[in-house]
C-alpha atoms as a PDB file:
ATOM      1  CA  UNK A   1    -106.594  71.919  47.553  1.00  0.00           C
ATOM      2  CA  UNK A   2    -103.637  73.805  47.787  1.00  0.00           C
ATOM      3  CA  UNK A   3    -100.468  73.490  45.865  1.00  0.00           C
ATOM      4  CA  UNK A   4     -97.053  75.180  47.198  1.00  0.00           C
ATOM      5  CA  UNK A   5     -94.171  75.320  44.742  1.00  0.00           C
ATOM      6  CA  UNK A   6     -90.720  77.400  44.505  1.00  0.00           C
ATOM      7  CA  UNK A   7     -90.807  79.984  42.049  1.00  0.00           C
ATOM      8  CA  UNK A   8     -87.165  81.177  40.868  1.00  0.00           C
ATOM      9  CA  UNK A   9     -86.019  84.379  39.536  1.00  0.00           C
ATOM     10  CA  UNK A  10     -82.659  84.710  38.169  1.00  0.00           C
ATOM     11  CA  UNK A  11     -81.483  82.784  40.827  1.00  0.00           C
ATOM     12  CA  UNK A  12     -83.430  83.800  43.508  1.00  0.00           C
ATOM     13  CA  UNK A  13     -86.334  81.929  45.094  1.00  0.00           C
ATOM     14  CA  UNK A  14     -89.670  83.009  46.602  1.00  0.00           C
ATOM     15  CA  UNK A  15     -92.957  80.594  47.376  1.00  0.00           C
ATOM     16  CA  UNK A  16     -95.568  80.106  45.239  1.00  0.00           C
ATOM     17  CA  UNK A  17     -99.434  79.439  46.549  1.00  0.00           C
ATOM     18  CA  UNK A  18    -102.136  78.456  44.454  1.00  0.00           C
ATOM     19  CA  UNK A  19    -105.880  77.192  45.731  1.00  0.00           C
ATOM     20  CA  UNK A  20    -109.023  77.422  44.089  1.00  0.00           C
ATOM     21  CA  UNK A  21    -112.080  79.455  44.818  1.00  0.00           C
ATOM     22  CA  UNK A  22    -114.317  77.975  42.866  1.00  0.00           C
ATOM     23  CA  UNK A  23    -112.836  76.733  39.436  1.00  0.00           C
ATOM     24  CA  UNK A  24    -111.017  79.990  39.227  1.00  0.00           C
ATOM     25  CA  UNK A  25    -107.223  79.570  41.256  1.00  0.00           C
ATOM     26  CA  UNK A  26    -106.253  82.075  43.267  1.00  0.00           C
ATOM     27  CA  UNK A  27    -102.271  83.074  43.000  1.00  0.00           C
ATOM     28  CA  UNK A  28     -99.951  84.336  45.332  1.00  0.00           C
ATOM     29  CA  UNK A  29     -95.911  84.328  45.016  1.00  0.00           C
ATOM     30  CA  UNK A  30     -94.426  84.934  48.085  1.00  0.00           C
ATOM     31  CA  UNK A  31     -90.876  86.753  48.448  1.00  0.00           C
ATOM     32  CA  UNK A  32     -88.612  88.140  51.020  1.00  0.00           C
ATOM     33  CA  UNK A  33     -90.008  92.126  50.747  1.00  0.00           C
ATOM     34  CA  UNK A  34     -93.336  91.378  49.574  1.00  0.00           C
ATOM     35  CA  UNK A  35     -95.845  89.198  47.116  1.00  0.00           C
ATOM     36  CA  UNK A  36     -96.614  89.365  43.827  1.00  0.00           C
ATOM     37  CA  UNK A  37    -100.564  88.447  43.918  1.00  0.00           C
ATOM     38  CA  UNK A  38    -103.731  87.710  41.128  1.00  0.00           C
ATOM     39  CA  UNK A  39    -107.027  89.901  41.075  1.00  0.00           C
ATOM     40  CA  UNK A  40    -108.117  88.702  44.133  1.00  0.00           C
ATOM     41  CA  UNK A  41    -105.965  90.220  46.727  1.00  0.00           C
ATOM     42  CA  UNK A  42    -106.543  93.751  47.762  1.00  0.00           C
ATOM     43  CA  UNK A  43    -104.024  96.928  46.914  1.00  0.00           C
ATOM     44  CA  UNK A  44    -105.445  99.293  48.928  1.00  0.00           C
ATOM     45  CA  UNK A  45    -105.569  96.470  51.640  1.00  0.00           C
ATOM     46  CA  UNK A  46    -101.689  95.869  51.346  1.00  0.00           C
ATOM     47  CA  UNK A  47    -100.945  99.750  51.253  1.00  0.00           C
ATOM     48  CA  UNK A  48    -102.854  99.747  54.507  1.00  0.00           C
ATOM     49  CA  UNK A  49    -100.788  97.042  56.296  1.00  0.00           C
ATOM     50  CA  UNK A  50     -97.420  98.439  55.144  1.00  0.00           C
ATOM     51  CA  UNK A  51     -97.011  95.917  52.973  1.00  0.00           C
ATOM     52  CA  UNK A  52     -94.903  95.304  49.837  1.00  0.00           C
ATOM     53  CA  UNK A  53     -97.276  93.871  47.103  1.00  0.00           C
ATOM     54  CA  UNK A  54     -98.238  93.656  43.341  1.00  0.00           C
ATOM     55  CA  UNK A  55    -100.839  92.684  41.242  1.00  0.00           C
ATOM     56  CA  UNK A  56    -101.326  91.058  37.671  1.00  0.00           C
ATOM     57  CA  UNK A  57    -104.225  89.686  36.189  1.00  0.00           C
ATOM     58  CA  UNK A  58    -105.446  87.053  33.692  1.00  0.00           C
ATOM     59  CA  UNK A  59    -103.382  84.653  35.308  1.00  0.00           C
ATOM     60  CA  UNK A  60    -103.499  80.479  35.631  1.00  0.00           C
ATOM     61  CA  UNK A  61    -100.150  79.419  36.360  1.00  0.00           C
ATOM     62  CA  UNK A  62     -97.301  80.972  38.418  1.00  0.00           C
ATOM     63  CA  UNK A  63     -95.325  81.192  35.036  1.00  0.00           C
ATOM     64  CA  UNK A  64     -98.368  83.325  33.708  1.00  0.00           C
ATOM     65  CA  UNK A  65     -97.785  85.660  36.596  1.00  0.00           C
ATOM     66  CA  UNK A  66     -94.051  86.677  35.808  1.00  0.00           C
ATOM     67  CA  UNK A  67     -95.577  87.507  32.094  1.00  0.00           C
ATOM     68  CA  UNK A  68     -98.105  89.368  32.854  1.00  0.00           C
ATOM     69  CA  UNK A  69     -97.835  93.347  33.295  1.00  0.00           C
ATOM     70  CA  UNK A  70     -98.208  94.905  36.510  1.00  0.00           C
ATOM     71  CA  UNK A  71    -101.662  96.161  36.827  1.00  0.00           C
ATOM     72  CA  UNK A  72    -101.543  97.719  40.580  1.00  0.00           C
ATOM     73  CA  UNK A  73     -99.268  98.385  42.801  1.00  0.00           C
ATOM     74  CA  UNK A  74     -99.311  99.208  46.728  1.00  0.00           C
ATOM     75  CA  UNK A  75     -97.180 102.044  48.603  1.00  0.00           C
ATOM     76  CA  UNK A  76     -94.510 100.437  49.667  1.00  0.00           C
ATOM     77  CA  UNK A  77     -93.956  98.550  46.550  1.00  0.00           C
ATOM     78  CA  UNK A  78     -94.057 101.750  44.559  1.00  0.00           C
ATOM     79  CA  UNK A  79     -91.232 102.806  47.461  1.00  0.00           C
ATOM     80  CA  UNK A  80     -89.036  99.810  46.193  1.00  0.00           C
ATOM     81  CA  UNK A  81     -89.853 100.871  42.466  1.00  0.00           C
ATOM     82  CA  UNK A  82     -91.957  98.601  41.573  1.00  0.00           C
ATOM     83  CA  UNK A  83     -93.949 100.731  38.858  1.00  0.00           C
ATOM     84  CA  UNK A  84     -97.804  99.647  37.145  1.00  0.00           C
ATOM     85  CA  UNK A  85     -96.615  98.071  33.621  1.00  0.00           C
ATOM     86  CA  UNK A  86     -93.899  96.082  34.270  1.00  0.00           C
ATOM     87  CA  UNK A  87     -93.986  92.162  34.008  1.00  0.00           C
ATOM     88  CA  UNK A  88     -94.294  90.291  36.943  1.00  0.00           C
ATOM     89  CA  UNK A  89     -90.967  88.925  36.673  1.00  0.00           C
ATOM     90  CA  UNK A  90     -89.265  92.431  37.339  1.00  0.00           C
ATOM     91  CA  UNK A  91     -91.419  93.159  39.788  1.00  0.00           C
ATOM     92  CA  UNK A  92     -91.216  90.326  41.918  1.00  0.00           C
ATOM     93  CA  UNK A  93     -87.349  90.062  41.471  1.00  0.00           C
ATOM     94  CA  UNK A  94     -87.454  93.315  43.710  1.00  0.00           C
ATOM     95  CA  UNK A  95     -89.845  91.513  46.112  1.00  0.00           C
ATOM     96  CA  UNK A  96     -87.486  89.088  46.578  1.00  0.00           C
ATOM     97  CA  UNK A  97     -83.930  90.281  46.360  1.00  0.00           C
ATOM     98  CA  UNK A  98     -81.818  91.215  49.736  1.00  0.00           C
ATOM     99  CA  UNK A  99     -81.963  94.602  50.114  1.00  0.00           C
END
């Protein structure tokens, strides 16, 4: 199964993807610039492909995700200054903002 759901930000909206490998759901928010993604998407992957992207961990729920601290970070989302340690919220509001 997979559930789709808006995710907002201080006004802002991006897409958020959750399905289940296993018992374990797998997260994804999606956002104009980039995604803001649980353990099991790749960094180095996403620094490879140019893209914008951001991972926390320990996560359940889309709401868990903007809580959670920043654990990894690719290139280009270090390029927008998205920096390891900050919540999920921060970082995806500059993964989803105009630029």
């Amino acid at each position: 199964m997979i559930e789709i759901e808006p995710v907002s930000v201080d006004g802002q909206f991006a897409v958020g993807l959750k399905f289940y490998l296993d018992t374990i759901p797998a997260l994804i928010i999606l956002g104009k610039r980039g995604h803001l993604a649980c353990g099991y998407f790749n960094m180095e992957v996403a620094s490879r492909l140019g893209l914008a992207a951001a991972q926390v961990t320990g996560v359940k729920t889309f709401d868990d995700m903007l809580k959670a601290n920043v654990i990894a970070i690719s290139l280009e989302a270090a390029n927008m200054g998205i920096k390891v340690g900050m919540s999920g919220k921060e970082a995806l509001k500059r993964l989803i903002e105009k630029e």
